[in-house]
PDB file of N, CA and C in Angstrom:
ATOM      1  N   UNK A   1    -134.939  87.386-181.775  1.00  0.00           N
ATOM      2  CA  UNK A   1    -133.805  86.748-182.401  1.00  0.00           C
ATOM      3  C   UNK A   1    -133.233  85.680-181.489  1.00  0.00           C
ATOM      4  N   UNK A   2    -132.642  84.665-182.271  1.00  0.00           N
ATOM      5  CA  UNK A   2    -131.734  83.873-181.619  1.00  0.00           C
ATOM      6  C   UNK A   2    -131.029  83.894-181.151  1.00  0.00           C
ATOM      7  N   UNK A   3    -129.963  84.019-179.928  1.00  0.00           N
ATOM      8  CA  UNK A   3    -128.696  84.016-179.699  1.00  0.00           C
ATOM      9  C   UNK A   3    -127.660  82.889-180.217  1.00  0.00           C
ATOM     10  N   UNK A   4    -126.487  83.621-180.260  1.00  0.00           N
ATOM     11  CA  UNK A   4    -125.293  82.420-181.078  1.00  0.00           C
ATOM     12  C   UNK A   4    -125.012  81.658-179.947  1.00  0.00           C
ATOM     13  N   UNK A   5    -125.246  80.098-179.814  1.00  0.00           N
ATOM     14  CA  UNK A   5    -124.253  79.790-178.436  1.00  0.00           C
ATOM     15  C   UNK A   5    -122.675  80.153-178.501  1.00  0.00           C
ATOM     16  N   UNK A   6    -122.165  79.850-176.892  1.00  0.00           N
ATOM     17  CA  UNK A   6    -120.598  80.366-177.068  1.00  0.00           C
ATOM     18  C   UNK A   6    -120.724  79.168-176.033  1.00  0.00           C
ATOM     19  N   UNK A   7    -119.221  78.686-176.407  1.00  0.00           N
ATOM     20  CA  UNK A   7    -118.898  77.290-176.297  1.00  0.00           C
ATOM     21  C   UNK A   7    -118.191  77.549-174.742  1.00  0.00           C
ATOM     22  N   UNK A   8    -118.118  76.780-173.737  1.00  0.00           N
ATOM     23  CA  UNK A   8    -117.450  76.731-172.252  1.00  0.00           C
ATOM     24  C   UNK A   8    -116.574  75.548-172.522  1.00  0.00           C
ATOM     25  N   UNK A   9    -115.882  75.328-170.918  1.00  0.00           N
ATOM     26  CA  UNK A   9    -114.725  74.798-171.142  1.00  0.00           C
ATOM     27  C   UNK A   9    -115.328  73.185-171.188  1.00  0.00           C
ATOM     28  N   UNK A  10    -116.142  73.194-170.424  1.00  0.00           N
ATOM     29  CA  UNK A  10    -117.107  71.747-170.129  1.00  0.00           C
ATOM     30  C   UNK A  10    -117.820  71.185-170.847  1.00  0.00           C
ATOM     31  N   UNK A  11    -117.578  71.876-172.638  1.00  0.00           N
ATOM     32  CA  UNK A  11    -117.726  70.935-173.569  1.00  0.00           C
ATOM     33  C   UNK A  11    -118.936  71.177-174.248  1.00  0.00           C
ATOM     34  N   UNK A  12    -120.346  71.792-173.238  1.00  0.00           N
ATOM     35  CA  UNK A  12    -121.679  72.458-173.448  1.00  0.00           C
ATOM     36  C   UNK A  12    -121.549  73.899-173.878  1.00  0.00           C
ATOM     37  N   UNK A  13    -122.539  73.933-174.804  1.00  0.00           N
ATOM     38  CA  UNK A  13    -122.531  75.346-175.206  1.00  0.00           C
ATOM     39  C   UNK A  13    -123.837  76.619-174.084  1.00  0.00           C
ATOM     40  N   UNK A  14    -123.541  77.162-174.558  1.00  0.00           N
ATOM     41  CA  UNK A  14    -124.441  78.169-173.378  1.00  0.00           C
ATOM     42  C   UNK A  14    -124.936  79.663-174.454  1.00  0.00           C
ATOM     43  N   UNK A  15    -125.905  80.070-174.558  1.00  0.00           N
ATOM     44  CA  UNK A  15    -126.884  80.847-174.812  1.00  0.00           C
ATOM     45  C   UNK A  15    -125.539  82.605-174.603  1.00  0.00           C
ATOM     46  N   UNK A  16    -126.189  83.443-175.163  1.00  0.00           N
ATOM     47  CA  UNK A  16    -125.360  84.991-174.552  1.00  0.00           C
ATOM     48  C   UNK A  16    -126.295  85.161-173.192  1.00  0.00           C
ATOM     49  N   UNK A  17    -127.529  84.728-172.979  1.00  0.00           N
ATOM     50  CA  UNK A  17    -128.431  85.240-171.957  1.00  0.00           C
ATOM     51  C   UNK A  17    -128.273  84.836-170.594  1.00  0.00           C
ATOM     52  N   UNK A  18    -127.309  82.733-171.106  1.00  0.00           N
ATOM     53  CA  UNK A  18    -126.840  82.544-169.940  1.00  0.00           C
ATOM     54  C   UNK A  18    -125.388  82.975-169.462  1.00  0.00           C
ATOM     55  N   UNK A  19    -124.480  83.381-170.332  1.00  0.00           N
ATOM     56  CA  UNK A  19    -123.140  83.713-169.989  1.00  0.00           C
ATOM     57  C   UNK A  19    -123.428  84.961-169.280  1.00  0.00           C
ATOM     58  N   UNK A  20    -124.663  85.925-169.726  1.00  0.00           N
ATOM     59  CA  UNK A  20    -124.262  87.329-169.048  1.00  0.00           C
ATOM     60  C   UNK A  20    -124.692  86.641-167.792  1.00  0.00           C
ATOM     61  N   UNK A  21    -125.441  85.912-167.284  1.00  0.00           N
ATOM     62  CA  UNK A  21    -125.933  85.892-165.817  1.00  0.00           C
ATOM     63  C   UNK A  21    -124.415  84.982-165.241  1.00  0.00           C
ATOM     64  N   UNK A  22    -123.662  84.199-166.003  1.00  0.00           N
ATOM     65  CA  UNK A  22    -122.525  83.836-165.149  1.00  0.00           C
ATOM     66  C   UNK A  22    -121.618  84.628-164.835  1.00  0.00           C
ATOM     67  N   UNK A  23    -121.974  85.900-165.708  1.00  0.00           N
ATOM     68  CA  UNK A  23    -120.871  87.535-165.291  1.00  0.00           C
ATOM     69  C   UNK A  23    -121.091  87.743-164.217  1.00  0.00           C
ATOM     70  N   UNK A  24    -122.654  87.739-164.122  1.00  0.00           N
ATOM     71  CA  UNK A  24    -122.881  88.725-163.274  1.00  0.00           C
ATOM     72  C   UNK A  24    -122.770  87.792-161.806  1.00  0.00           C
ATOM     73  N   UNK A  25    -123.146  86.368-161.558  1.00  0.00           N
ATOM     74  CA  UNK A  25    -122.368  85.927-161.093  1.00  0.00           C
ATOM     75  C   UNK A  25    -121.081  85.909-160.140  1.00  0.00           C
ATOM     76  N   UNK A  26    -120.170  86.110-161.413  1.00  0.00           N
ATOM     77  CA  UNK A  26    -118.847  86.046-161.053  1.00  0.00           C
ATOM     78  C   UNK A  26    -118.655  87.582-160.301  1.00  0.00           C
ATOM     79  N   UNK A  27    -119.092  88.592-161.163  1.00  0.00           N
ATOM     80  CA  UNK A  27    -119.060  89.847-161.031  1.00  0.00           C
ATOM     81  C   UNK A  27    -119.357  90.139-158.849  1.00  0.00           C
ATOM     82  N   UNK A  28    -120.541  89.632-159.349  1.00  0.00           N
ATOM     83  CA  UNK A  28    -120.791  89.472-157.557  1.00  0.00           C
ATOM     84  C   UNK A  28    -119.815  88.892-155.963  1.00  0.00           C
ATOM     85  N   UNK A  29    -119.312  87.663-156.900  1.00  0.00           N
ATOM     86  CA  UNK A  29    -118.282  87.521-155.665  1.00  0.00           C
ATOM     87  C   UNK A  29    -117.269  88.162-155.999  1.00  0.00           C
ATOM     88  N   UNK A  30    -116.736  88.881-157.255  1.00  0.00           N
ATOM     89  CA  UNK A  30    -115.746  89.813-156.792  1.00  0.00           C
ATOM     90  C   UNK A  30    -115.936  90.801-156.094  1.00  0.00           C
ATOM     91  N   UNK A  31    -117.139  91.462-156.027  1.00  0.00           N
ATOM     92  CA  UNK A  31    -116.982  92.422-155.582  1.00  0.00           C
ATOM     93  C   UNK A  31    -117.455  92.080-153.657  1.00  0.00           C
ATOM     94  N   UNK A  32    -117.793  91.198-153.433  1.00  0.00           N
ATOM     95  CA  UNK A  32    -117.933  90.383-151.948  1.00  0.00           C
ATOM     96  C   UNK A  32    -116.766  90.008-151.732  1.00  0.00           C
ATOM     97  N   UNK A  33    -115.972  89.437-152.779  1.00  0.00           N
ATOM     98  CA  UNK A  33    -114.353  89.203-152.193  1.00  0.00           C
ATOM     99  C   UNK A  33    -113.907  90.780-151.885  1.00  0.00           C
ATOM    100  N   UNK A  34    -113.771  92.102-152.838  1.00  0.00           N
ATOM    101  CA  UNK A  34    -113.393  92.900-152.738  1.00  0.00           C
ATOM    102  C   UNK A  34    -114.103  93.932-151.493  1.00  0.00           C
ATOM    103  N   UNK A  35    -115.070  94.098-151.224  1.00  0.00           N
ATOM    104  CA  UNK A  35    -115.594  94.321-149.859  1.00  0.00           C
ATOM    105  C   UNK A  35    -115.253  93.583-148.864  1.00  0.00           C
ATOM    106  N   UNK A  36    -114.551  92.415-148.847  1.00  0.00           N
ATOM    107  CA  UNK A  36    -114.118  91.630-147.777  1.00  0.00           C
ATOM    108  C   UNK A  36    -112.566  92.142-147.903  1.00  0.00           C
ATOM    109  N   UNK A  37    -112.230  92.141-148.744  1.00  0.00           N
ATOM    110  CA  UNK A  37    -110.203  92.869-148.958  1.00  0.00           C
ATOM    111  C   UNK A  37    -110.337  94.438-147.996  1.00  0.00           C
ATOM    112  N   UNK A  38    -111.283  95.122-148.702  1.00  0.00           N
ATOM    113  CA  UNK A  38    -111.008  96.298-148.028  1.00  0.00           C
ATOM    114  C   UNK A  38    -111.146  96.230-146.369  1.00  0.00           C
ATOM    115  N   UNK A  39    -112.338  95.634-145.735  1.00  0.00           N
ATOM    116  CA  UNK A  39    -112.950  95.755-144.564  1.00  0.00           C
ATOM    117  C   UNK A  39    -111.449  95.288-143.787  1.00  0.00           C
ATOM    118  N   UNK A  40    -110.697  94.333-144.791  1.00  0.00           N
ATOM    119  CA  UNK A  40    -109.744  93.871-143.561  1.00  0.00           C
ATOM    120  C   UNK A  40    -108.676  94.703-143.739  1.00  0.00           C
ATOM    121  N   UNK A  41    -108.276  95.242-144.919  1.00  0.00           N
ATOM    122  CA  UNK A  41    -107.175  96.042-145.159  1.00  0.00           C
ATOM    123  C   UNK A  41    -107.732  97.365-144.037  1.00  0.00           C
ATOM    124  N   UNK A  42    -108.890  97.803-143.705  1.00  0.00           N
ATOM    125  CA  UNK A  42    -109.216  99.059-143.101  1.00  0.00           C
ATOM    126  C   UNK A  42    -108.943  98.566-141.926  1.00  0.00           C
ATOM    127  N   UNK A  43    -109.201  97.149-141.152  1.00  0.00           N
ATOM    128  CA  UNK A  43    -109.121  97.098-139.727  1.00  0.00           C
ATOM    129  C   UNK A  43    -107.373  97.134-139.432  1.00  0.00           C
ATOM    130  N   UNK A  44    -107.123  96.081-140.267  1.00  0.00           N
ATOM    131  CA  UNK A  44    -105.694  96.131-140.377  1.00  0.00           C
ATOM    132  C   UNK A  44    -104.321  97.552-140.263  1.00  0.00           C
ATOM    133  N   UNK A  45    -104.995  98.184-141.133  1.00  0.00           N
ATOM    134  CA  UNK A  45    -103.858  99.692-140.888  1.00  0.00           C
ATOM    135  C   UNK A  45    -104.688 100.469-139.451  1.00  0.00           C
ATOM    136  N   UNK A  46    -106.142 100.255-139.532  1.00  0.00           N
ATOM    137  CA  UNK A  46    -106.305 100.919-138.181  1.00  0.00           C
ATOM    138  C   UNK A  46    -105.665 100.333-136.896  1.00  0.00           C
ATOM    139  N   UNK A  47    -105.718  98.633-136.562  1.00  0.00           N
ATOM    140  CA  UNK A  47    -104.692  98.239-135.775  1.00  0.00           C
ATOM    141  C   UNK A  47    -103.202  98.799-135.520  1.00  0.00           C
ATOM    142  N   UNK A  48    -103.091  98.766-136.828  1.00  0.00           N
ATOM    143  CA  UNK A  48    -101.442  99.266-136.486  1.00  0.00           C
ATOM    144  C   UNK A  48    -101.371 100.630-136.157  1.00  0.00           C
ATOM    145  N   UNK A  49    -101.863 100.916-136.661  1.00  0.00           N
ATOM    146  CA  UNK A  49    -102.105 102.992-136.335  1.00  0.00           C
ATOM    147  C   UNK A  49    -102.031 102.896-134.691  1.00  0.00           C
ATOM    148  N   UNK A  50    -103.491 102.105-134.429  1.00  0.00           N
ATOM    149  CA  UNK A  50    -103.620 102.676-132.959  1.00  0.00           C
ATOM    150  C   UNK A  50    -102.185 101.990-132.014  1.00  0.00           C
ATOM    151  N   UNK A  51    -101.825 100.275-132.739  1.00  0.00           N
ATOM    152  CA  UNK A  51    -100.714 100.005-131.779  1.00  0.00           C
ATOM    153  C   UNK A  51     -99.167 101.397-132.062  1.00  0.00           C
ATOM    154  N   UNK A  52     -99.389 101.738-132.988  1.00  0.00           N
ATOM    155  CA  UNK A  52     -97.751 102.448-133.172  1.00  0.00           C
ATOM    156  C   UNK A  52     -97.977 103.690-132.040  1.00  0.00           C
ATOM    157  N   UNK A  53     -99.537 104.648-132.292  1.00  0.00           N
ATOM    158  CA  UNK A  53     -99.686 105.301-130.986  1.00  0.00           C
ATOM    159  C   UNK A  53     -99.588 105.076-129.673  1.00  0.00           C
ATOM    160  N   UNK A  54     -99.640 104.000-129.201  1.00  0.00           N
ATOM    161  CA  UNK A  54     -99.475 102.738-127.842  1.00  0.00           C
ATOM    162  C   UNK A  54     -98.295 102.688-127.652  1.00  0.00           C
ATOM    163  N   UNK A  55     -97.664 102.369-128.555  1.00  0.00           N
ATOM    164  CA  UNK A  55     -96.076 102.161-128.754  1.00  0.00           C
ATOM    165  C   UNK A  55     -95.195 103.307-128.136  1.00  0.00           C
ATOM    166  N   UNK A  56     -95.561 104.834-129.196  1.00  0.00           N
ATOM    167  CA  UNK A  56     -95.262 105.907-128.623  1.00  0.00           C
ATOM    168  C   UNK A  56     -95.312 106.075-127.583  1.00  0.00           C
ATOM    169  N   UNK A  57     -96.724 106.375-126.931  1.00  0.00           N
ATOM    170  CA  UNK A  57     -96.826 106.541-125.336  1.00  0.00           C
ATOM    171  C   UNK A  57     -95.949 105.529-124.837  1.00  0.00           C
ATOM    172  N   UNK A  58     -96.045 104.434-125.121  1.00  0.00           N
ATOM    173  CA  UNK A  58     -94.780 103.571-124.035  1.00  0.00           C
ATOM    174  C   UNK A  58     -93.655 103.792-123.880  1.00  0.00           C
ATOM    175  N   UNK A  59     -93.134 105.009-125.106  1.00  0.00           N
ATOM    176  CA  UNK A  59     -91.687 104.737-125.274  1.00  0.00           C
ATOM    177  C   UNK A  59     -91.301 105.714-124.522  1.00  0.00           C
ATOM    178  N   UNK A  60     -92.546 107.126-124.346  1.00  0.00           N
ATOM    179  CA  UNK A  60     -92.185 108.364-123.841  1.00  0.00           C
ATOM    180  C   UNK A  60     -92.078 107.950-122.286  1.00  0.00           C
ATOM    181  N   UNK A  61     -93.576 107.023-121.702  1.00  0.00           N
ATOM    182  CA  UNK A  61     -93.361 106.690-120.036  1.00  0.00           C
ATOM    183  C   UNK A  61     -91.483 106.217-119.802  1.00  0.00           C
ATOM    184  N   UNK A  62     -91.352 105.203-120.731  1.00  0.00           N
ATOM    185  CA  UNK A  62     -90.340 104.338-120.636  1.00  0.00           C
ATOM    186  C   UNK A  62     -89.077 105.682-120.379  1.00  0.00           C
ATOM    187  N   UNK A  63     -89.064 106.381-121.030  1.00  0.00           N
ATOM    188  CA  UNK A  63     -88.138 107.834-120.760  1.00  0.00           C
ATOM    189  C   UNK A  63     -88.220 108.452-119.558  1.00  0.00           C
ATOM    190  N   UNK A  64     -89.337 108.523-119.203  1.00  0.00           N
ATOM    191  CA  UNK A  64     -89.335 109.349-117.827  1.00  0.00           C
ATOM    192  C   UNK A  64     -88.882 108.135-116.648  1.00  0.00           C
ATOM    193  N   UNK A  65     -89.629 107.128-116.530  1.00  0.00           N
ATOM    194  CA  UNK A  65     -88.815 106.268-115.914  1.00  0.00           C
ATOM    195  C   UNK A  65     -87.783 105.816-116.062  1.00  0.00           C
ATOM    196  N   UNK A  66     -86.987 106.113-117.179  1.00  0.00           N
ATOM    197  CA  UNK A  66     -85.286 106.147-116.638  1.00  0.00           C
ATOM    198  C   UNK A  66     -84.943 107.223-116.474  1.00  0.00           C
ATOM    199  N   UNK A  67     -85.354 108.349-116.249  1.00  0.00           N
ATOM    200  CA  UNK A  67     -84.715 109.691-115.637  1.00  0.00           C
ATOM    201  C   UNK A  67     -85.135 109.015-113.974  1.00  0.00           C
ATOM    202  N   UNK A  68     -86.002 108.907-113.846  1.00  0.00           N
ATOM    203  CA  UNK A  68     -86.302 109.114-112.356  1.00  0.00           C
ATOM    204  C   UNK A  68     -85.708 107.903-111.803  1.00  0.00           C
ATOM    205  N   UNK A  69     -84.938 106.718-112.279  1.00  0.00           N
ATOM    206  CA  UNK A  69     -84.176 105.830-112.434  1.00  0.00           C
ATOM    207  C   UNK A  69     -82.699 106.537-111.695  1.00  0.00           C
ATOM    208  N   UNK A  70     -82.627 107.556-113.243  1.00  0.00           N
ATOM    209  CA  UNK A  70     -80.880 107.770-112.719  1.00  0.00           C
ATOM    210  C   UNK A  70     -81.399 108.964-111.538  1.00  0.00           C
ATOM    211  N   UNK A  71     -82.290 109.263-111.390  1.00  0.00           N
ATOM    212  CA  UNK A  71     -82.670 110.373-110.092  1.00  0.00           C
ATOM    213  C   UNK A  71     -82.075 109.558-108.414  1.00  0.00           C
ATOM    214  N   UNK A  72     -82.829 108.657-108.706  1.00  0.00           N
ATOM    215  CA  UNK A  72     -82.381 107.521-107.309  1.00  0.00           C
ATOM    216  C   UNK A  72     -81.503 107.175-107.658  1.00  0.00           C
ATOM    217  N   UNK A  73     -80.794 106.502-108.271  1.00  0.00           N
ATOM    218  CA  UNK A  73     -79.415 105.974-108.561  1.00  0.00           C
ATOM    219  C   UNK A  73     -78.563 106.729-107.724  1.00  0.00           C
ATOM    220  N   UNK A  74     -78.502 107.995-108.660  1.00  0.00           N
ATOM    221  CA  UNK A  74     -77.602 109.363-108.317  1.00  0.00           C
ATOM    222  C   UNK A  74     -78.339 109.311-106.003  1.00  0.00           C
ATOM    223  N   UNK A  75     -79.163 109.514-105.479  1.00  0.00           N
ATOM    224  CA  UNK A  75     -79.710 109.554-104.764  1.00  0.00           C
ATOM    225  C   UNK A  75     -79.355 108.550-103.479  1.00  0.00           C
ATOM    226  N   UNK A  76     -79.021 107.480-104.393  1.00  0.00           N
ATOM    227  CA  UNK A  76     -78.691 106.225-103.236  1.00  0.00           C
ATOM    228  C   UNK A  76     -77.095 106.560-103.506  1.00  0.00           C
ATOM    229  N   UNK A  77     -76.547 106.339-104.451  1.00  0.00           N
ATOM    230  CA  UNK A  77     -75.274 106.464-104.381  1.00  0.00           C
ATOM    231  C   UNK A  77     -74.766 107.726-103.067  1.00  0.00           C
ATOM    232  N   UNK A  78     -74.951 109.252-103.151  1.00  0.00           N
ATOM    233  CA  UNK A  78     -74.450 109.703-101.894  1.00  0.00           C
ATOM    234  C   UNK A  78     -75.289 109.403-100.910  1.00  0.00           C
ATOM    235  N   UNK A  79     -76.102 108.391-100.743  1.00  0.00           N
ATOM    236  CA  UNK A  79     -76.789 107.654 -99.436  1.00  0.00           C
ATOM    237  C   UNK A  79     -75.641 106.790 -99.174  1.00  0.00           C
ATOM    238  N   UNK A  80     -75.043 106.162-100.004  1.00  0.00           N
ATOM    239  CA  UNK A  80     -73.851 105.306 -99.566  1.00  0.00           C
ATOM    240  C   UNK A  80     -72.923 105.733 -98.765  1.00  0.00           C
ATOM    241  N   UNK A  81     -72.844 107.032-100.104  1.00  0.00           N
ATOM    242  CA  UNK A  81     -70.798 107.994 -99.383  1.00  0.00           C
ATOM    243  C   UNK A  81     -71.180 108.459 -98.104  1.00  0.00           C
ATOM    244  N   UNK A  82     -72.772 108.841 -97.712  1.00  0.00           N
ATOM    245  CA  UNK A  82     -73.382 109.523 -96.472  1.00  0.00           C
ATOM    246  C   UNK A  82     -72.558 108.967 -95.509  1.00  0.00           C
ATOM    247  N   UNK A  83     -72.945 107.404 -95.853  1.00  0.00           N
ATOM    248  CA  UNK A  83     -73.083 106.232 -94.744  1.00  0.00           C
ATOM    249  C   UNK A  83     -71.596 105.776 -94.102  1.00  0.00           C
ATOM    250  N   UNK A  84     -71.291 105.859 -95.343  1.00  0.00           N
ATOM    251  CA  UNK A  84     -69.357 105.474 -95.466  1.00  0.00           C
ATOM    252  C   UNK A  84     -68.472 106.513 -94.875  1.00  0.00           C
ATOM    253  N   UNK A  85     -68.901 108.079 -94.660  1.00  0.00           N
ATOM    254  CA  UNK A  85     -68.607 108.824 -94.212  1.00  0.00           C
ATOM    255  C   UNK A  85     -68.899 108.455 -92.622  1.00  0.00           C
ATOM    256  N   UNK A  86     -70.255 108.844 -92.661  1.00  0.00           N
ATOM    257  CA  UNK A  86     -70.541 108.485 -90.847  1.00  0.00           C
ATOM    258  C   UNK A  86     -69.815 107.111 -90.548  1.00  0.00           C
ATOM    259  N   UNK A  87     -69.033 106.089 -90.716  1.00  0.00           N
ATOM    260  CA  UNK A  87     -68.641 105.264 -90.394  1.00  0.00           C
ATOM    261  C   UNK A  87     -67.207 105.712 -89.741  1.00  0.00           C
ATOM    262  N   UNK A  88     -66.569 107.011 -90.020  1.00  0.00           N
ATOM    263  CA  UNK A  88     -65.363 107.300 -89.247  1.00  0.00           C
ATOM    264  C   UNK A  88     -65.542 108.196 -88.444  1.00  0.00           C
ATOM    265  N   UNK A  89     -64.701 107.688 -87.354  1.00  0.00           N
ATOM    266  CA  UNK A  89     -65.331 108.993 -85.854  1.00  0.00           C
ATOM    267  C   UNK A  89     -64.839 110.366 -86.292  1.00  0.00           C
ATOM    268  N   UNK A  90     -63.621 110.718 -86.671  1.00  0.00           N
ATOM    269  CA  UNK A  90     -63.239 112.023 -87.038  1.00  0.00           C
ATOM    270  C   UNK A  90     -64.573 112.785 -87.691  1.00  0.00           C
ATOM    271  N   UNK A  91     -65.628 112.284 -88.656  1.00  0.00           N
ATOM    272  CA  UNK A  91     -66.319 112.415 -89.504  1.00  0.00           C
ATOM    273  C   UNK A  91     -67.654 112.804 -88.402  1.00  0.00           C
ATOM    274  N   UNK A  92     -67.985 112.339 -87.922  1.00  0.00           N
ATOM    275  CA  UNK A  92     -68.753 111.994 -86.508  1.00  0.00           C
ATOM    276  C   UNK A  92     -68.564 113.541 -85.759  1.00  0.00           C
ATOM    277  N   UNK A  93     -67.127 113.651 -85.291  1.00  0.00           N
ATOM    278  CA  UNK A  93     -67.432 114.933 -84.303  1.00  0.00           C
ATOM    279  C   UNK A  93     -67.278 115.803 -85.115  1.00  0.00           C
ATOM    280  N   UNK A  94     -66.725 116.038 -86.295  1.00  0.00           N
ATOM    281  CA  UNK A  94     -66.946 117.553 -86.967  1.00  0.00           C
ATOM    282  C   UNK A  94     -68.858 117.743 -87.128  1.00  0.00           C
ATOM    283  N   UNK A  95     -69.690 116.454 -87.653  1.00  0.00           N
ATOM    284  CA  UNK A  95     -70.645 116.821 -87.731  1.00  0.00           C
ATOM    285  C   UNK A  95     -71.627 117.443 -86.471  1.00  0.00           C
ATOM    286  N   UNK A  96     -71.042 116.532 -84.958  1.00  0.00           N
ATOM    287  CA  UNK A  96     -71.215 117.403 -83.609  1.00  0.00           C
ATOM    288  C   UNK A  96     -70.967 118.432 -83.348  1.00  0.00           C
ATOM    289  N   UNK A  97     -70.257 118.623 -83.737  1.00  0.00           N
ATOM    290  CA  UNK A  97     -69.661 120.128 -82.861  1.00  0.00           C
ATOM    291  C   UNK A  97     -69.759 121.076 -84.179  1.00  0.00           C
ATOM    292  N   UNK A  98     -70.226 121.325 -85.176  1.00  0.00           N
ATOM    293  CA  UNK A  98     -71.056 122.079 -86.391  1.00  0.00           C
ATOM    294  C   UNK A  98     -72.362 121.994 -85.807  1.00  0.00           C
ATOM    295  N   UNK A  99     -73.174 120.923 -86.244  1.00  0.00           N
ATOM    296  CA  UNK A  99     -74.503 121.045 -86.234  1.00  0.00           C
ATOM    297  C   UNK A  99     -74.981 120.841 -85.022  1.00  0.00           C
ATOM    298  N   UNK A 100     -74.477 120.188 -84.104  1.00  0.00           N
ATOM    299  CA  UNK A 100     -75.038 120.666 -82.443  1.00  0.00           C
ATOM    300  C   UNK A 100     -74.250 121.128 -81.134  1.00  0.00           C
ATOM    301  N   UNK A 101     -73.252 122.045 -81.614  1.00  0.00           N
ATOM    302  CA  UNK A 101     -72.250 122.504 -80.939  1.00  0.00           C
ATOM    303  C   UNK A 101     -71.537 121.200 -79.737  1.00  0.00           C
ATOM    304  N   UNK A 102     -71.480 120.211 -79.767  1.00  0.00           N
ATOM    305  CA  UNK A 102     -70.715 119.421 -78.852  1.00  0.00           C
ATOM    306  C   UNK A 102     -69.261 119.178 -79.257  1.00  0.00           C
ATOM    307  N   UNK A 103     -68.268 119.477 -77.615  1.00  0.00           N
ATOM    308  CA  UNK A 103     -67.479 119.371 -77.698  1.00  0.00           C
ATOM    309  C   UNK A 103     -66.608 118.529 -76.837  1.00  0.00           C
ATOM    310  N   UNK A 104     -65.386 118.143 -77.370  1.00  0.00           N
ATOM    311  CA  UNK A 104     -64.475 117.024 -76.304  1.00  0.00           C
ATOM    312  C   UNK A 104     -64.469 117.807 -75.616  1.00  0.00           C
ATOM    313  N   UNK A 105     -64.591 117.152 -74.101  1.00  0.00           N
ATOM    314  CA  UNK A 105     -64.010 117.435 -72.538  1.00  0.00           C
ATOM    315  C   UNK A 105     -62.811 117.607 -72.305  1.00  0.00           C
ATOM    316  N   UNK A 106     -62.557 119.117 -72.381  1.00  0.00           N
ATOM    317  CA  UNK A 106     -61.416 119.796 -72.036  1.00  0.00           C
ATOM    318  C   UNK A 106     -60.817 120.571 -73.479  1.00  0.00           C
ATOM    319  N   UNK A 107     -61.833 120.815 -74.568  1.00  0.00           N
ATOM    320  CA  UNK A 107     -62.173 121.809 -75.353  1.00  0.00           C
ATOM    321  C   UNK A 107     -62.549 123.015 -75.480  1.00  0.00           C
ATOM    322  N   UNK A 108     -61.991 123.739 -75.954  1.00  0.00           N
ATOM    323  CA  UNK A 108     -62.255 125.438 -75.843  1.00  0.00           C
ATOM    324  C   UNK A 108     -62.799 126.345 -77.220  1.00  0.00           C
ATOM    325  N   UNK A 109     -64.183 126.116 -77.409  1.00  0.00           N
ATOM    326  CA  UNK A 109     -64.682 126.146 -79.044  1.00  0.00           C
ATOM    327  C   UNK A 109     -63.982 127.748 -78.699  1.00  0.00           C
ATOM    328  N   UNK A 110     -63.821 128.379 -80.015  1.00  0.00           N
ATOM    329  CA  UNK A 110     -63.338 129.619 -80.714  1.00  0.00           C
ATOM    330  C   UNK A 110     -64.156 129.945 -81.567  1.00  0.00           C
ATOM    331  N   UNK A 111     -64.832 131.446 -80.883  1.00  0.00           N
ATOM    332  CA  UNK A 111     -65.588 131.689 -81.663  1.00  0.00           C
ATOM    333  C   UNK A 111     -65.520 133.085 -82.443  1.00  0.00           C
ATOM    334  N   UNK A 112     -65.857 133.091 -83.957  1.00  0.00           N
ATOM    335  CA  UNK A 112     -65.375 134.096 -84.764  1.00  0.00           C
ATOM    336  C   UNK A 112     -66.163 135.149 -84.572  1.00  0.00           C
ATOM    337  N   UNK A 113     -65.723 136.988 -84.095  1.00  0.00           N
ATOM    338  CA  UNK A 113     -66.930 137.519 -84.599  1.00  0.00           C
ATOM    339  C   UNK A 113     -66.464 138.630 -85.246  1.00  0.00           C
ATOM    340  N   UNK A 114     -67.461 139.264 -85.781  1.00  0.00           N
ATOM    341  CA  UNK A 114     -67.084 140.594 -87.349  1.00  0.00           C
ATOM    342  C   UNK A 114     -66.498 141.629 -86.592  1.00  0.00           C
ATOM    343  N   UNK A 115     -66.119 142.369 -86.941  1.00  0.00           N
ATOM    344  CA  UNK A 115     -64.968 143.179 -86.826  1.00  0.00           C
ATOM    345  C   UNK A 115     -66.015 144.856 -86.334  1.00  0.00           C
ATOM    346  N   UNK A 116     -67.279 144.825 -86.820  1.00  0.00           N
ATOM    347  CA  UNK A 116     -68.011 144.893 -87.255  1.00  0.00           C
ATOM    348  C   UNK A 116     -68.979 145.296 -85.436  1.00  0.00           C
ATOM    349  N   UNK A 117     -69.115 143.980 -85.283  1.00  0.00           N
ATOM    350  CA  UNK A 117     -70.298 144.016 -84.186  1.00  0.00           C
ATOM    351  C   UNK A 117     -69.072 144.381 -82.875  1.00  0.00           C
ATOM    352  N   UNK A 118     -67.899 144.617 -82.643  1.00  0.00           N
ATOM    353  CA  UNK A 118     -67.266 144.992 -81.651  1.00  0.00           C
ATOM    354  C   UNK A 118     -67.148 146.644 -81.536  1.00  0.00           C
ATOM    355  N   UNK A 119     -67.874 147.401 -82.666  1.00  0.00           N
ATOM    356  CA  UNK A 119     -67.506 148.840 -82.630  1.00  0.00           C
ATOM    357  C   UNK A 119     -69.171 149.029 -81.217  1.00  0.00           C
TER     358      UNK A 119
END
């Protein structure tokens, strides 16, 4: 049998035998466009996946390094009062005469004992 032509926009008529092959055609780069949509839509959410995991880990380091932040902070600060302290002599001989028994010349240390070790 004959086929009916079916008329295109370009004025020529075309056969059913040639329209199905312009389906199939067309059919083809959709589905090459659509294998090209997915491949990038798949790299695409996998990018972000792996950066948001990246992200995480950064945010958790980023936490511990401001604890250990306010660790020294806190750390230098009574390094300061240390310093500001040892800067007055009063401050000076209590720490002598505690931690290495020295005393002013013409001092008489007093020393405590239990009530206890005199029986």
């Amino acid at each position: 049998m004959i086929s009916k032509p079916t008329p295109i926009r370009s004025g020529s008529y075309k056969t059913n035998n040639q329209s199905s092959q312009g389906n199939n055609g067309a059919r083809r780069r959709l589905r090459i466009w659509m294998l090209f949509m997915v491949l990038f839509l798949g790299w695409a959410i996998y990018t972000f996946i792996m950066q948001s995991i990246h992200l995480a880990d950064k945010k958790e380091e980023l936490a511990q390094h401001q604890v250990q932040k306010q660790k020294a902070d806190a750390a230098f600060a009574q390094s300061q009062s240390e310093v500001k302290r040892l800067e007055d002599p009063e401050y000076i001989g209590q720490v002598a005469r505690k931690q290495y028994g020295m005393y002013l010349p013409g001092e008489t240390p007093i020393w405590a004992t239990d009530a206890t070790d005199s029986k």
